[in-house]
C-alpha atoms as a PDB file:
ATOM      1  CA  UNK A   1     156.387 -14.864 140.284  1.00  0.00           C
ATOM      2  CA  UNK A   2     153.762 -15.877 137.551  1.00  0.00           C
ATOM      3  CA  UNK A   3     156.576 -17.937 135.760  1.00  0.00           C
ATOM      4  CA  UNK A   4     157.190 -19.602 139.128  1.00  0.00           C
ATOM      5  CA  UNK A   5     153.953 -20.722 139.617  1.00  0.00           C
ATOM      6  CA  UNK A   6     153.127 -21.775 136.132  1.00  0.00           C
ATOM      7  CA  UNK A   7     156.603 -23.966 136.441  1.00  0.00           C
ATOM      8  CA  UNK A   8     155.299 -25.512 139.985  1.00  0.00           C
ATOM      9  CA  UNK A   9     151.913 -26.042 138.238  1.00  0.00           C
ATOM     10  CA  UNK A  10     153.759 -28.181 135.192  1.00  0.00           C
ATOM     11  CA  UNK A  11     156.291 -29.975 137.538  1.00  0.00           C
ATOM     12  CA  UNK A  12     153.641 -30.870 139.607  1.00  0.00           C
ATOM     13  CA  UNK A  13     151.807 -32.194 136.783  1.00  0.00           C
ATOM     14  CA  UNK A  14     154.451 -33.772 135.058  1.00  0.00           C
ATOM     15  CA  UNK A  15     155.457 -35.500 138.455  1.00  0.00           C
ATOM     16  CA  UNK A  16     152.084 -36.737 138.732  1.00  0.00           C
ATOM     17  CA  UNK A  17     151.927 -38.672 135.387  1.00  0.00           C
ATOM     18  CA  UNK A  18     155.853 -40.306 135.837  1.00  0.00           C
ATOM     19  CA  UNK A  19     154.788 -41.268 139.078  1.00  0.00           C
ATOM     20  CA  UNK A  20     151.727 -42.859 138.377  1.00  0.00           C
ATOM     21  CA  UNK A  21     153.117 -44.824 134.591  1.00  0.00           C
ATOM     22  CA  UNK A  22     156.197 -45.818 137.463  1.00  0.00           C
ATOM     23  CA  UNK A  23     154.080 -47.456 140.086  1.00  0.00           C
ATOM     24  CA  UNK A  24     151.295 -48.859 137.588  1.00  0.00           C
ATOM     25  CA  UNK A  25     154.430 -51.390 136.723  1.00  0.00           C
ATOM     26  CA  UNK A  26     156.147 -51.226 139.680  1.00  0.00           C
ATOM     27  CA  UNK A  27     153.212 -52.576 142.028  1.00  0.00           C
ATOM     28  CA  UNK A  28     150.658 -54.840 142.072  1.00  0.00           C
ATOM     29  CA  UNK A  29     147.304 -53.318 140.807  1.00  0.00           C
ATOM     30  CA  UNK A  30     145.818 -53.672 144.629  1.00  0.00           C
ATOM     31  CA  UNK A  31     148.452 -52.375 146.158  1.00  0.00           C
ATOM     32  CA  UNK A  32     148.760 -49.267 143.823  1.00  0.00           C
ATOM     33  CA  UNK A  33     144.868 -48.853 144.299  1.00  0.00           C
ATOM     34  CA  UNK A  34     145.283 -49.031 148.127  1.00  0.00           C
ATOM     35  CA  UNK A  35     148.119 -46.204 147.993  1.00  0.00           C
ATOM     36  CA  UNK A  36     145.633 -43.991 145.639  1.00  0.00           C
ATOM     37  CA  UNK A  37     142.560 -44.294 147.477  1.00  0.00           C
ATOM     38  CA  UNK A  38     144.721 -43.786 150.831  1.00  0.00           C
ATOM     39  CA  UNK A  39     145.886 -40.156 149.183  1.00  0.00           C
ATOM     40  CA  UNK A  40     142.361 -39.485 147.629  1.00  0.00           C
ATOM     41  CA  UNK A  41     141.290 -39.682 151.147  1.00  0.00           C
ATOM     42  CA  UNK A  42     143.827 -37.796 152.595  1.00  0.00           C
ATOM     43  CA  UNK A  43     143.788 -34.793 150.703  1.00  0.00           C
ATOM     44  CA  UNK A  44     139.732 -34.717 150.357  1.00  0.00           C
ATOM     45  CA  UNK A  45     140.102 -34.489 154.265  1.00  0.00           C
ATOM     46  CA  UNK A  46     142.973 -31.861 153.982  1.00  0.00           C
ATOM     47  CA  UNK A  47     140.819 -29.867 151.478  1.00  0.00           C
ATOM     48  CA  UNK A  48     137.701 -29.966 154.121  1.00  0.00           C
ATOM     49  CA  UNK A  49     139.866 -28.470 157.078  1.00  0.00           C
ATOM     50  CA  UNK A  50     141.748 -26.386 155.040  1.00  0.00           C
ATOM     51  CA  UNK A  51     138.768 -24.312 153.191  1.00  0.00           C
ATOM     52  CA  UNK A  52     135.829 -25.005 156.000  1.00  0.00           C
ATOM     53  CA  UNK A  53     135.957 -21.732 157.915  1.00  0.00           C
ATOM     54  CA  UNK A  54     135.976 -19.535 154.440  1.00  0.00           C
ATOM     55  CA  UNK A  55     133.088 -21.819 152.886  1.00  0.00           C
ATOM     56  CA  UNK A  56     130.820 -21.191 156.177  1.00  0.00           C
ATOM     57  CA  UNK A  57     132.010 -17.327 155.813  1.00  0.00           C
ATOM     58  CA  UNK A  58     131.080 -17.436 152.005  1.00  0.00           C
ATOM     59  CA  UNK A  59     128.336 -19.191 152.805  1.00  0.00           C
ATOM     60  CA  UNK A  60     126.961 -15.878 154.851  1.00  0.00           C
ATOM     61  CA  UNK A  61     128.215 -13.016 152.709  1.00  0.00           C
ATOM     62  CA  UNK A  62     128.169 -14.409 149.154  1.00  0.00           C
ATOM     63  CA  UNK A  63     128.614 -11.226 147.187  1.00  0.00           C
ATOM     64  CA  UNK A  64     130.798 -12.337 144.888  1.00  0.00           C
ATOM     65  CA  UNK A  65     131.743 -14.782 142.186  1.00  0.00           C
ATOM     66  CA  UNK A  66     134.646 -15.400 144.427  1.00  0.00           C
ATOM     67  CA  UNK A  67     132.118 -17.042 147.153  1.00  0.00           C
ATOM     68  CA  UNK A  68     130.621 -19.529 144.907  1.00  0.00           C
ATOM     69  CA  UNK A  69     133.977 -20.384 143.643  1.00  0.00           C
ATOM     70  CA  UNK A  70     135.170 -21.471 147.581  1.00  0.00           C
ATOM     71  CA  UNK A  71     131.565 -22.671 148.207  1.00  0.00           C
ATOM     72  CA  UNK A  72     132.259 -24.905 145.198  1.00  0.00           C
ATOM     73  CA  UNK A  73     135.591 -25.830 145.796  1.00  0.00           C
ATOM     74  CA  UNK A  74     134.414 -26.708 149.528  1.00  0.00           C
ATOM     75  CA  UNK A  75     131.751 -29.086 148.504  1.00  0.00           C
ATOM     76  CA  UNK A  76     133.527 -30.734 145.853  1.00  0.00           C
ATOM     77  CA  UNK A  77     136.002 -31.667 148.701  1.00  0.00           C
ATOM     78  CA  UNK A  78     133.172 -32.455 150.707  1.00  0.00           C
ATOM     79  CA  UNK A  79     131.576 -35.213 148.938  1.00  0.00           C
ATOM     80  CA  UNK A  80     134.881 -36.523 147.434  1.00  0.00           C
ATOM     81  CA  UNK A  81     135.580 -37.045 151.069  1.00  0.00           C
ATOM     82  CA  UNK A  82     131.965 -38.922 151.445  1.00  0.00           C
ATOM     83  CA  UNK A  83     132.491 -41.141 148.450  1.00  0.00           C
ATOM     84  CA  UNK A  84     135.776 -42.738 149.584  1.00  0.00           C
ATOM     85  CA  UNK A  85     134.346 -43.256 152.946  1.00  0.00           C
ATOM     86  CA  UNK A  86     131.177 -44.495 151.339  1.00  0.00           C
ATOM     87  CA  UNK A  87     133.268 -46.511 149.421  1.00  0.00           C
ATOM     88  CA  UNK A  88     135.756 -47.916 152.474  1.00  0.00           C
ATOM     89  CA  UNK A  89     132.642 -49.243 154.185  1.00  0.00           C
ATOM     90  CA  UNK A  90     131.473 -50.762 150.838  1.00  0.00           C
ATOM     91  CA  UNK A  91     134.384 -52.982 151.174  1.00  0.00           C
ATOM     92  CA  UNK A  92     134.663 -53.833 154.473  1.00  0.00           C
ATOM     93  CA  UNK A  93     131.140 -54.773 154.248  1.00  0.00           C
ATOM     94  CA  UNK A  94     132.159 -56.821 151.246  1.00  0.00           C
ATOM     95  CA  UNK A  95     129.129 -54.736 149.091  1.00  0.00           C
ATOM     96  CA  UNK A  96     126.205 -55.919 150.021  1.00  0.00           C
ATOM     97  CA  UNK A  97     123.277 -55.424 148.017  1.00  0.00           C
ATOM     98  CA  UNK A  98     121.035 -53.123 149.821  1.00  0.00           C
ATOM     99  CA  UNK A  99     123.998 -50.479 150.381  1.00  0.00           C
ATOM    100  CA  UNK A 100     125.748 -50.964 146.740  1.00  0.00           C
ATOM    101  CA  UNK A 101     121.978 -49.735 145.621  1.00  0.00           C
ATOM    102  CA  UNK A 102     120.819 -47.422 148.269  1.00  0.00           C
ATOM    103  CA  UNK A 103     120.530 -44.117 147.817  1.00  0.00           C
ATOM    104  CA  UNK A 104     123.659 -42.820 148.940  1.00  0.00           C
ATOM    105  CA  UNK A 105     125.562 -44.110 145.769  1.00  0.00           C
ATOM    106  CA  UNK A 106     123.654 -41.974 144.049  1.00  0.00           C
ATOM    107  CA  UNK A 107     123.927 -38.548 146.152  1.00  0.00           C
ATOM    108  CA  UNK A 108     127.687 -38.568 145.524  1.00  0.00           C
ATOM    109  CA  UNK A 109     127.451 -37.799 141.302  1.00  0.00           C
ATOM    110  CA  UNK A 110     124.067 -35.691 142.054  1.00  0.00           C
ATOM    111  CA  UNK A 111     125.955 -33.244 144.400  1.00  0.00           C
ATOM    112  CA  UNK A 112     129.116 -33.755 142.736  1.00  0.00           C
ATOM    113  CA  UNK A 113     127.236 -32.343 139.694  1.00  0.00           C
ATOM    114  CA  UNK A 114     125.552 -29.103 141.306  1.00  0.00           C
ATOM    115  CA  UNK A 115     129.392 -28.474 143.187  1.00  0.00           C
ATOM    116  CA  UNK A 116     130.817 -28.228 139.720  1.00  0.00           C
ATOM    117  CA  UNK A 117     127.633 -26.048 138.617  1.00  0.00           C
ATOM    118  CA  UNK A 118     128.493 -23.325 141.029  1.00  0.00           C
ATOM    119  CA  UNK A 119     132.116 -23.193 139.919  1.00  0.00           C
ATOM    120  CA  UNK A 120     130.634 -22.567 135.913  1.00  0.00           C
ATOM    121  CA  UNK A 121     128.981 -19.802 136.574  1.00  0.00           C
ATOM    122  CA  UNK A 122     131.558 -18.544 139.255  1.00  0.00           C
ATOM    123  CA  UNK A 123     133.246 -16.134 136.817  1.00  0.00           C
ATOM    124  CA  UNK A 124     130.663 -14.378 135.748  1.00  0.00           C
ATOM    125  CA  UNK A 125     128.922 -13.277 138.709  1.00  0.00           C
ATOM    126  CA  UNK A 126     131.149 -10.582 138.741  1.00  0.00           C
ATOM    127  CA  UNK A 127     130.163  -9.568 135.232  1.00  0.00           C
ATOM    128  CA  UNK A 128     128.020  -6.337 134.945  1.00  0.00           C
ATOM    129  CA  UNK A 129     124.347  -7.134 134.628  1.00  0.00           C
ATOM    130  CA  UNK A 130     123.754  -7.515 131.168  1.00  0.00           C
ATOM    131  CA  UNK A 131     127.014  -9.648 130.762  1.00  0.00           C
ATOM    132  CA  UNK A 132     126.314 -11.707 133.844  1.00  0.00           C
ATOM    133  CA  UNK A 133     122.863 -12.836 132.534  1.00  0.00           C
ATOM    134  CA  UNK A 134     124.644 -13.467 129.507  1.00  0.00           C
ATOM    135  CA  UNK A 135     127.137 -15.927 131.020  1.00  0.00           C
ATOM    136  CA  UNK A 136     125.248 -17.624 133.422  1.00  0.00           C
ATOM    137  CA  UNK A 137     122.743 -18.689 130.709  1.00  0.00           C
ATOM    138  CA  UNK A 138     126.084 -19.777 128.972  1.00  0.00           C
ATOM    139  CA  UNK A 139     127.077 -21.759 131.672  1.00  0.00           C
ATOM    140  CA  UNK A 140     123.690 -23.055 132.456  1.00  0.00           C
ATOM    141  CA  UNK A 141     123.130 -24.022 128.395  1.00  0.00           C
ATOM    142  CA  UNK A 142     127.042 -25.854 128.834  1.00  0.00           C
ATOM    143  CA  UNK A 143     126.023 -27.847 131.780  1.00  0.00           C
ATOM    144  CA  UNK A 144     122.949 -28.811 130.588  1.00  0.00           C
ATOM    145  CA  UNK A 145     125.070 -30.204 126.538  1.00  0.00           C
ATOM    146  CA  UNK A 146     127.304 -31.650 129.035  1.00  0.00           C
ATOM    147  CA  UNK A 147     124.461 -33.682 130.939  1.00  0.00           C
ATOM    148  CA  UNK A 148     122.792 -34.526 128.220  1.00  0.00           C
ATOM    149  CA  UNK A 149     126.166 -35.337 126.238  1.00  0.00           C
ATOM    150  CA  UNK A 150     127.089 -37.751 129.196  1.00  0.00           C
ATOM    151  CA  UNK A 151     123.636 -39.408 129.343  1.00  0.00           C
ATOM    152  CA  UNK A 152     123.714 -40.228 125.519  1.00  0.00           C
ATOM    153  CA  UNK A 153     127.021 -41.695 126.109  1.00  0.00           C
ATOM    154  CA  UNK A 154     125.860 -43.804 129.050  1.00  0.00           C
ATOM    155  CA  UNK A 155     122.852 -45.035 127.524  1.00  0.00           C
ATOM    156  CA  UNK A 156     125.130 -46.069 124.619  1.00  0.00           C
ATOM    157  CA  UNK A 157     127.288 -47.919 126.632  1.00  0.00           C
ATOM    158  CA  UNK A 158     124.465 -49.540 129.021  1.00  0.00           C
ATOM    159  CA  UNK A 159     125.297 -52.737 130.616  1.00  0.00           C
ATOM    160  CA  UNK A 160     123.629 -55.351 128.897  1.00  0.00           C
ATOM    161  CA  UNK A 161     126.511 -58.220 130.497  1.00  0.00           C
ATOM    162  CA  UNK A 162     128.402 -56.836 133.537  1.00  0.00           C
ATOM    163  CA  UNK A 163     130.821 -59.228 132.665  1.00  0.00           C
ATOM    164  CA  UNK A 164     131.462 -57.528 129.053  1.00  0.00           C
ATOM    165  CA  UNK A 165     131.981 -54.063 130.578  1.00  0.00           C
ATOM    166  CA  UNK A 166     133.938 -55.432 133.683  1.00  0.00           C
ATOM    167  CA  UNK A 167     136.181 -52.750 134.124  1.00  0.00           C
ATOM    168  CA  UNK A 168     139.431 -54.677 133.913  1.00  0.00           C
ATOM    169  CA  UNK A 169     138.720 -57.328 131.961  1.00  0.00           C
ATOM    170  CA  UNK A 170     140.450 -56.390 128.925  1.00  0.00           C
ATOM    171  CA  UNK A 171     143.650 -55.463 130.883  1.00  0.00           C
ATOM    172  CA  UNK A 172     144.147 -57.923 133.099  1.00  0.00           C
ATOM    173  CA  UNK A 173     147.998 -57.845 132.349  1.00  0.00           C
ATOM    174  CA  UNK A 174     147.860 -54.465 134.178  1.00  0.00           C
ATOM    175  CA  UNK A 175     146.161 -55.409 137.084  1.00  0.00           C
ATOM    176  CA  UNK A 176     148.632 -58.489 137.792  1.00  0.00           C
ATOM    177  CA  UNK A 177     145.584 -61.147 137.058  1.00  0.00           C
ATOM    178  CA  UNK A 178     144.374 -63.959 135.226  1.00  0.00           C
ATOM    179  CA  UNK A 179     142.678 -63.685 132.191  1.00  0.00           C
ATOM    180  CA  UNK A 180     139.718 -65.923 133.352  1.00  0.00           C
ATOM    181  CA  UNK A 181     136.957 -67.090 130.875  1.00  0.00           C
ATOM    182  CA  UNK A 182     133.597 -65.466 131.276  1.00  0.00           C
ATOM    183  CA  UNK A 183     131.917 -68.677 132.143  1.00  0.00           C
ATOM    184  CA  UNK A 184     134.025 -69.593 135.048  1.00  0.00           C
ATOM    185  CA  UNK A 185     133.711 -69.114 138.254  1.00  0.00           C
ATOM    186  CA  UNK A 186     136.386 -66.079 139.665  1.00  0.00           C
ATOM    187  CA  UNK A 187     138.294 -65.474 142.690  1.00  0.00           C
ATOM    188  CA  UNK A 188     138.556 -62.102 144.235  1.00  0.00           C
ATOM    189  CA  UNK A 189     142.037 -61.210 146.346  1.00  0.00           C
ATOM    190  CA  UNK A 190     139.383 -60.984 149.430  1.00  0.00           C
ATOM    191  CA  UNK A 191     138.879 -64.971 148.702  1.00  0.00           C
ATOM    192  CA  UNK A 192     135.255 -64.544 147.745  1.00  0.00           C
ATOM    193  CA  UNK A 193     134.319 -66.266 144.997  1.00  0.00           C
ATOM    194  CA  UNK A 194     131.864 -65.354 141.990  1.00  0.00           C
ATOM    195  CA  UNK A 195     129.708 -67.149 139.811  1.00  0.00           C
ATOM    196  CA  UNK A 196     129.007 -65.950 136.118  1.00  0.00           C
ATOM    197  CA  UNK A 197     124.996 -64.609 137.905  1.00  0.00           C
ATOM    198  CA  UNK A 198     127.114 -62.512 140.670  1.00  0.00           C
ATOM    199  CA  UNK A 199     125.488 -58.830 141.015  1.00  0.00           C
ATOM    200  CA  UNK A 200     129.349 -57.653 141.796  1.00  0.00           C
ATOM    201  CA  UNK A 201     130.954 -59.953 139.094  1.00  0.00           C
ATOM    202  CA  UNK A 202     131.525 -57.008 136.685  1.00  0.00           C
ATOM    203  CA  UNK A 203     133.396 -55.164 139.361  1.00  0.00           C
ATOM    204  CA  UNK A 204     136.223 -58.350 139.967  1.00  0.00           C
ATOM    205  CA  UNK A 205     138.908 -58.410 139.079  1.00  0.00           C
ATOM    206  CA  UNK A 206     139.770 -62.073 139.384  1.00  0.00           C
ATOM    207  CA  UNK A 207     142.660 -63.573 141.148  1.00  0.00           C
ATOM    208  CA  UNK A 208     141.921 -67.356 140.457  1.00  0.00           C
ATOM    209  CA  UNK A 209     139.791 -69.202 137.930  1.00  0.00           C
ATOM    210  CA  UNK A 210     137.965 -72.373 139.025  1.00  0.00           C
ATOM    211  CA  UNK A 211     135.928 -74.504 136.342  1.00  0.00           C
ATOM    212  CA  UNK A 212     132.968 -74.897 139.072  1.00  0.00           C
ATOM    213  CA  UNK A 213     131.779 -73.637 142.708  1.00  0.00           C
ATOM    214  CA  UNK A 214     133.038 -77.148 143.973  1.00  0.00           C
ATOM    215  CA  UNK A 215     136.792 -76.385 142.901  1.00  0.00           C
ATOM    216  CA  UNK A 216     136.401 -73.102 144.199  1.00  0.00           C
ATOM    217  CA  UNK A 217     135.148 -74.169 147.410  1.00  0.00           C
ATOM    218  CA  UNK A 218     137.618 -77.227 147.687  1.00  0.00           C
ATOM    219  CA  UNK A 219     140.419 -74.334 147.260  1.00  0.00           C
ATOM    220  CA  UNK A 220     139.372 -72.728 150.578  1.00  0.00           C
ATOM    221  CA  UNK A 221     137.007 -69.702 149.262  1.00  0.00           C
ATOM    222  CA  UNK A 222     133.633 -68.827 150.415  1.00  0.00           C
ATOM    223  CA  UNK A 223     130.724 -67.532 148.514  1.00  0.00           C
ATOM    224  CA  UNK A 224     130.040 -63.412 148.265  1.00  0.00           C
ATOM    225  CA  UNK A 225     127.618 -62.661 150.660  1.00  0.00           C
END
Protein backbone atom coordinates (compact mmCIF):
# COMPACT_ATOMS: atom_id res chain seq x y z
CA UNK A 1 0.00 0.00 0.00
CA UNK A 2 2.90 2.50 0.83
CA UNK A 3 4.51 1.63 -2.64
CA UNK A 4 1.11 2.43 -4.16
CA UNK A 5 0.84 5.63 -2.87
CA UNK A 6 4.38 6.76 -3.28
CA UNK A 7 3.84 5.59 -7.19
CA UNK A 8 0.40 7.76 -7.36
CA UNK A 9 2.37 10.58 -5.63
CA UNK A 10 5.29 10.42 -8.58
CA UNK A 11 2.78 9.80 -11.49
CA UNK A 12 0.90 12.50 -10.35
CA UNK A 13 3.84 14.60 -10.28
CA UNK A 14 5.39 13.55 -13.27
CA UNK A 15 1.94 14.09 -15.09
CA UNK A 16 1.89 17.46 -13.82
CA UNK A 17 5.24 18.67 -15.32
CA UNK A 18 4.54 16.80 -19.09
CA UNK A 19 1.38 18.40 -18.99
CA UNK A 20 2.28 21.71 -18.23
CA UNK A 21 5.97 21.75 -20.78
CA UNK A 22 2.91 20.23 -23.42
CA UNK A 23 0.43 23.03 -23.17
CA UNK A 24 3.11 25.92 -22.52
CA UNK A 25 3.77 25.16 -26.52
CA UNK A 26 0.71 23.91 -27.39
CA UNK A 27 -1.44 27.13 -26.40
CA UNK A 28 -1.30 30.54 -26.45
CA UNK A 29 0.18 32.01 -23.16
CA UNK A 30 -3.54 33.57 -22.30
CA UNK A 31 -5.24 30.81 -22.98
CA UNK A 32 -2.94 28.42 -20.92
CA UNK A 33 -3.16 31.12 -18.05
CA UNK A 34 -7.01 31.12 -18.30
CA UNK A 35 -7.07 27.12 -18.01
CA UNK A 36 -4.56 27.43 -14.81
CA UNK A 37 -6.19 30.05 -12.96
CA UNK A 38 -9.68 28.25 -13.85
CA UNK A 39 -8.12 24.92 -11.93
CA UNK A 40 -6.34 27.06 -9.19
CA UNK A 41 -9.78 28.18 -8.49
CA UNK A 42 -11.40 25.11 -8.66
CA UNK A 43 -9.51 23.08 -6.44
CA UNK A 44 -8.90 26.07 -3.75
CA UNK A 45 -12.83 25.84 -3.66
CA UNK A 46 -12.74 21.94 -3.55
CA UNK A 47 -10.10 22.14 -0.74
CA UNK A 48 -12.53 24.70 1.33
CA UNK A 49 -15.63 22.23 1.17
CA UNK A 50 -13.73 19.35 1.43
CA UNK A 51 -11.69 20.15 4.87
CA UNK A 52 -14.30 22.96 6.38
CA UNK A 53 -16.23 20.83 8.85
CA UNK A 54 -12.77 19.20 10.36
CA UNK A 55 -11.02 22.79 10.45
CA UNK A 56 -14.15 24.26 12.54
CA UNK A 57 -13.88 20.82 14.67
CA UNK A 58 -10.02 21.40 15.04
CA UNK A 59 -10.63 24.66 15.54
CA UNK A 60 -12.59 23.64 19.02
CA UNK A 61 -10.54 20.71 20.28
CA UNK A 62 -6.99 21.47 19.11
CA UNK A 63 -5.06 18.95 21.15
CA UNK A 64 -2.91 17.91 18.79
CA UNK A 65 -0.27 18.66 16.21
CA UNK A 66 -2.70 16.98 13.94
CA UNK A 67 -5.24 20.11 14.46
CA UNK A 68 -2.90 22.75 13.46
CA UNK A 69 -1.86 20.70 10.58
CA UNK A 70 -5.86 20.72 9.14
CA UNK A 71 -6.25 24.26 10.61
CA UNK A 72 -3.28 25.04 8.34
CA UNK A 73 -4.10 23.16 5.49
CA UNK A 74 -7.74 24.81 5.75
CA UNK A 75 -6.54 28.32 5.64
CA UNK A 76 -4.01 27.92 3.13
CA UNK A 77 -7.01 26.81 0.92
CA UNK A 78 -8.82 29.57 2.26
CA UNK A 79 -6.94 32.48 1.13
CA UNK A 80 -5.66 30.76 -2.07
CA UNK A 81 -9.33 30.77 -2.77
CA UNK A 82 -9.46 34.74 -1.82
CA UNK A 83 -6.50 35.64 -3.97
CA UNK A 84 -7.85 34.26 -7.27
CA UNK A 85 -11.11 35.85 -6.59
CA UNK A 86 -9.29 38.97 -5.53
CA UNK A 87 -7.51 38.61 -8.50
CA UNK A 88 -10.72 37.81 -11.06
CA UNK A 89 -12.22 41.12 -9.96
CA UNK A 90 -8.79 42.82 -10.49
CA UNK A 91 -9.32 42.09 -14.05
CA UNK A 92 -12.62 42.60 -14.74
CA UNK A 93 -12.17 45.87 -13.17
CA UNK A 94 -9.23 46.28 -15.51
CA UNK A 95 -6.89 47.10 -12.04
CA UNK A 96 -7.62 50.12 -10.99
CA UNK A 97 -5.43 51.91 -8.79
CA UNK A 98 -7.08 52.19 -5.51
CA UNK A 99 -7.85 48.26 -5.42
CA UNK A 100 -4.33 47.06 -7.08
CA UNK A 101 -2.96 49.05 -3.73
CA UNK A 102 -5.54 48.55 -1.12
CA UNK A 103 -5.07 46.58 1.55
CA UNK A 104 -6.40 43.43 0.54
CA UNK A 105 -3.36 42.67 -1.81
CA UNK A 106 -1.53 42.63 0.98
CA UNK A 107 -3.65 40.29 3.48
CA UNK A 108 -3.27 37.43 0.99
CA UNK A 109 0.95 36.89 1.55
CA UNK A 110 0.42 38.11 5.39
CA UNK A 111 -2.05 35.20 6.10
CA UNK A 112 -0.60 33.07 3.59
CA UNK A 113 2.56 33.41 5.76
CA UNK A 114 1.05 32.64 9.37
CA UNK A 115 -1.08 29.43 7.42
CA UNK A 116 2.29 28.01 6.54
CA UNK A 117 3.59 28.94 10.22
CA UNK A 118 1.12 26.63 11.82
CA UNK A 119 1.99 23.75 9.51
CA UNK A 120 6.08 24.26 10.78
CA UNK A 121 5.53 23.73 13.98
CA UNK A 122 2.68 21.10 13.36
CA UNK A 123 4.99 18.13 13.99
CA UNK A 124 6.22 18.87 16.96
CA UNK A 125 3.38 19.62 19.05
CA UNK A 126 3.20 16.18 19.64
CA UNK A 127 6.76 16.08 20.90
CA UNK A 128 7.18 15.57 24.73
CA UNK A 129 7.74 18.85 26.51
CA UNK A 130 11.23 19.37 26.47
CA UNK A 131 11.43 18.28 22.71
CA UNK A 132 8.40 20.31 21.74
CA UNK A 133 9.94 23.59 23.08
CA UNK A 134 12.85 22.50 21.31
CA UNK A 135 11.18 22.30 17.89
CA UNK A 136 8.91 24.96 17.94
CA UNK A 137 11.79 27.41 18.65
CA UNK A 138 13.30 25.51 15.58
CA UNK A 139 10.55 26.20 13.54
CA UNK A 140 9.99 29.64 14.80
CA UNK A 141 14.08 30.49 14.27
CA UNK A 142 13.39 28.75 10.35
CA UNK A 143 10.52 30.98 9.62
CA UNK A 144 11.92 33.86 10.85
CA UNK A 145 15.82 32.96 8.25
CA UNK A 146 13.19 32.35 5.80
CA UNK A 147 11.48 35.92 6.19
CA UNK A 148 14.31 37.60 6.53
CA UNK A 149 16.06 35.47 3.63
CA UNK A 150 13.06 36.51 1.33
CA UNK A 151 13.14 40.21 2.33
CA UNK A 152 16.96 40.49 1.50
CA UNK A 153 16.15 38.98 -1.74
CA UNK A 154 13.30 41.39 -2.46
CA UNK A 155 15.02 44.38 -1.49
CA UNK A 156 17.77 43.19 -3.88
CA UNK A 157 15.63 42.87 -6.61
CA UNK A 158 13.43 46.19 -5.89
CA UNK A 159 11.80 47.73 -8.79
CA UNK A 160 13.63 50.61 -9.75
CA UNK A 161 11.85 50.39 -13.74
CA UNK A 162 8.69 48.21 -13.80
CA UNK A 163 9.40 47.90 -17.22
CA UNK A 164 12.96 46.12 -16.50
CA UNK A 165 11.40 43.54 -14.16
CA UNK A 166 8.17 43.12 -16.34
CA UNK A 167 7.58 39.70 -15.75
CA UNK A 168 7.58 38.49 -19.34
CA UNK A 169 9.58 40.66 -20.96
CA UNK A 170 12.49 38.58 -21.51
CA UNK A 171 10.32 35.66 -22.81
CA UNK A 172 8.09 37.01 -24.91
CA UNK A 173 8.58 34.01 -27.39
CA UNK A 174 6.76 32.00 -24.67
CA UNK A 175 3.97 34.05 -24.15
CA UNK A 176 3.11 34.24 -28.07
CA UNK A 177 4.05 38.24 -28.12
CA UNK A 178 5.96 40.89 -29.54
CA UNK A 179 9.10 41.84 -28.35
CA UNK A 180 8.15 45.60 -28.06
CA UNK A 181 10.80 48.32 -27.25
CA UNK A 182 10.62 49.81 -23.81
CA UNK A 183 9.88 53.22 -25.11
CA UNK A 184 6.84 52.38 -27.06
CA UNK A 185 3.66 52.47 -26.36
CA UNK A 186 2.07 48.54 -25.75
CA UNK A 187 -1.08 46.86 -26.41
CA UNK A 188 -2.64 44.54 -23.96
CA UNK A 189 -4.98 41.44 -25.47
CA UNK A 190 -7.89 43.45 -23.44
CA UNK A 191 -7.12 46.40 -26.16
CA UNK A 192 -5.92 48.81 -23.52
CA UNK A 193 -3.11 50.50 -24.32
CA UNK A 194 0.05 51.60 -22.15
CA UNK A 195 2.37 54.29 -22.20
CA UNK A 196 6.09 53.84 -20.98
CA UNK A 197 4.57 56.09 -17.28
CA UNK A 198 1.67 53.26 -16.96
CA UNK A 199 1.42 52.10 -13.10
CA UNK A 200 0.39 48.46 -14.69
CA UNK A 201 2.98 48.61 -17.59
CA UNK A 202 5.34 46.13 -15.83
CA UNK A 203 2.54 43.65 -15.55
CA UNK A 204 1.76 43.63 -19.78
CA UNK A 205 2.47 41.59 -21.61
CA UNK A 206 2.11 43.35 -24.93
CA UNK A 207 0.17 42.24 -27.88
CA UNK A 208 0.92 45.24 -30.29
CA UNK A 209 3.58 47.92 -30.41
CA UNK A 210 2.62 51.43 -31.57
CA UNK A 211 5.44 54.22 -31.96
CA UNK A 212 2.91 56.85 -30.22
CA UNK A 213 -0.64 57.12 -28.34
CA UNK A 214 -1.98 58.52 -31.77
CA UNK A 215 -1.16 55.14 -33.68
CA UNK A 216 -2.44 53.35 -30.89
CA UNK A 217 -5.56 55.16 -30.75
CA UNK A 218 -5.99 55.31 -34.66
CA UNK A 219 -5.76 51.28 -34.31
CA UNK A 220 -9.00 51.19 -32.28
CA UNK A 221 -7.54 50.93 -28.50
CA UNK A 222 -8.47 52.97 -25.59
CA UNK A 223 -6.38 54.22 -22.79
CA UNK A 224 -6.10 52.03 -19.24
CA UNK A 225 -8.33 53.50 -16.99
Amino acid sequence: MKRLKTRVISLSLLSAMISFVALLYLLPYERFLDLALAIAFGVAFAGVVKYGRDAIHSLRNASSGASFLIVSVFAIFVILLGQRTWGIVLRVLDRPDWLVSSPITLAVPWFLAWALSLALIAPDIDLEDEHSKSGVWKSAALFIGGALAGFVIAASFGVKDSVELSRYSAWPHLANRPNCPKESVWVSSRGVYHTAQSPYRGSVVPRYCFSSVEKAEEAGFRASK
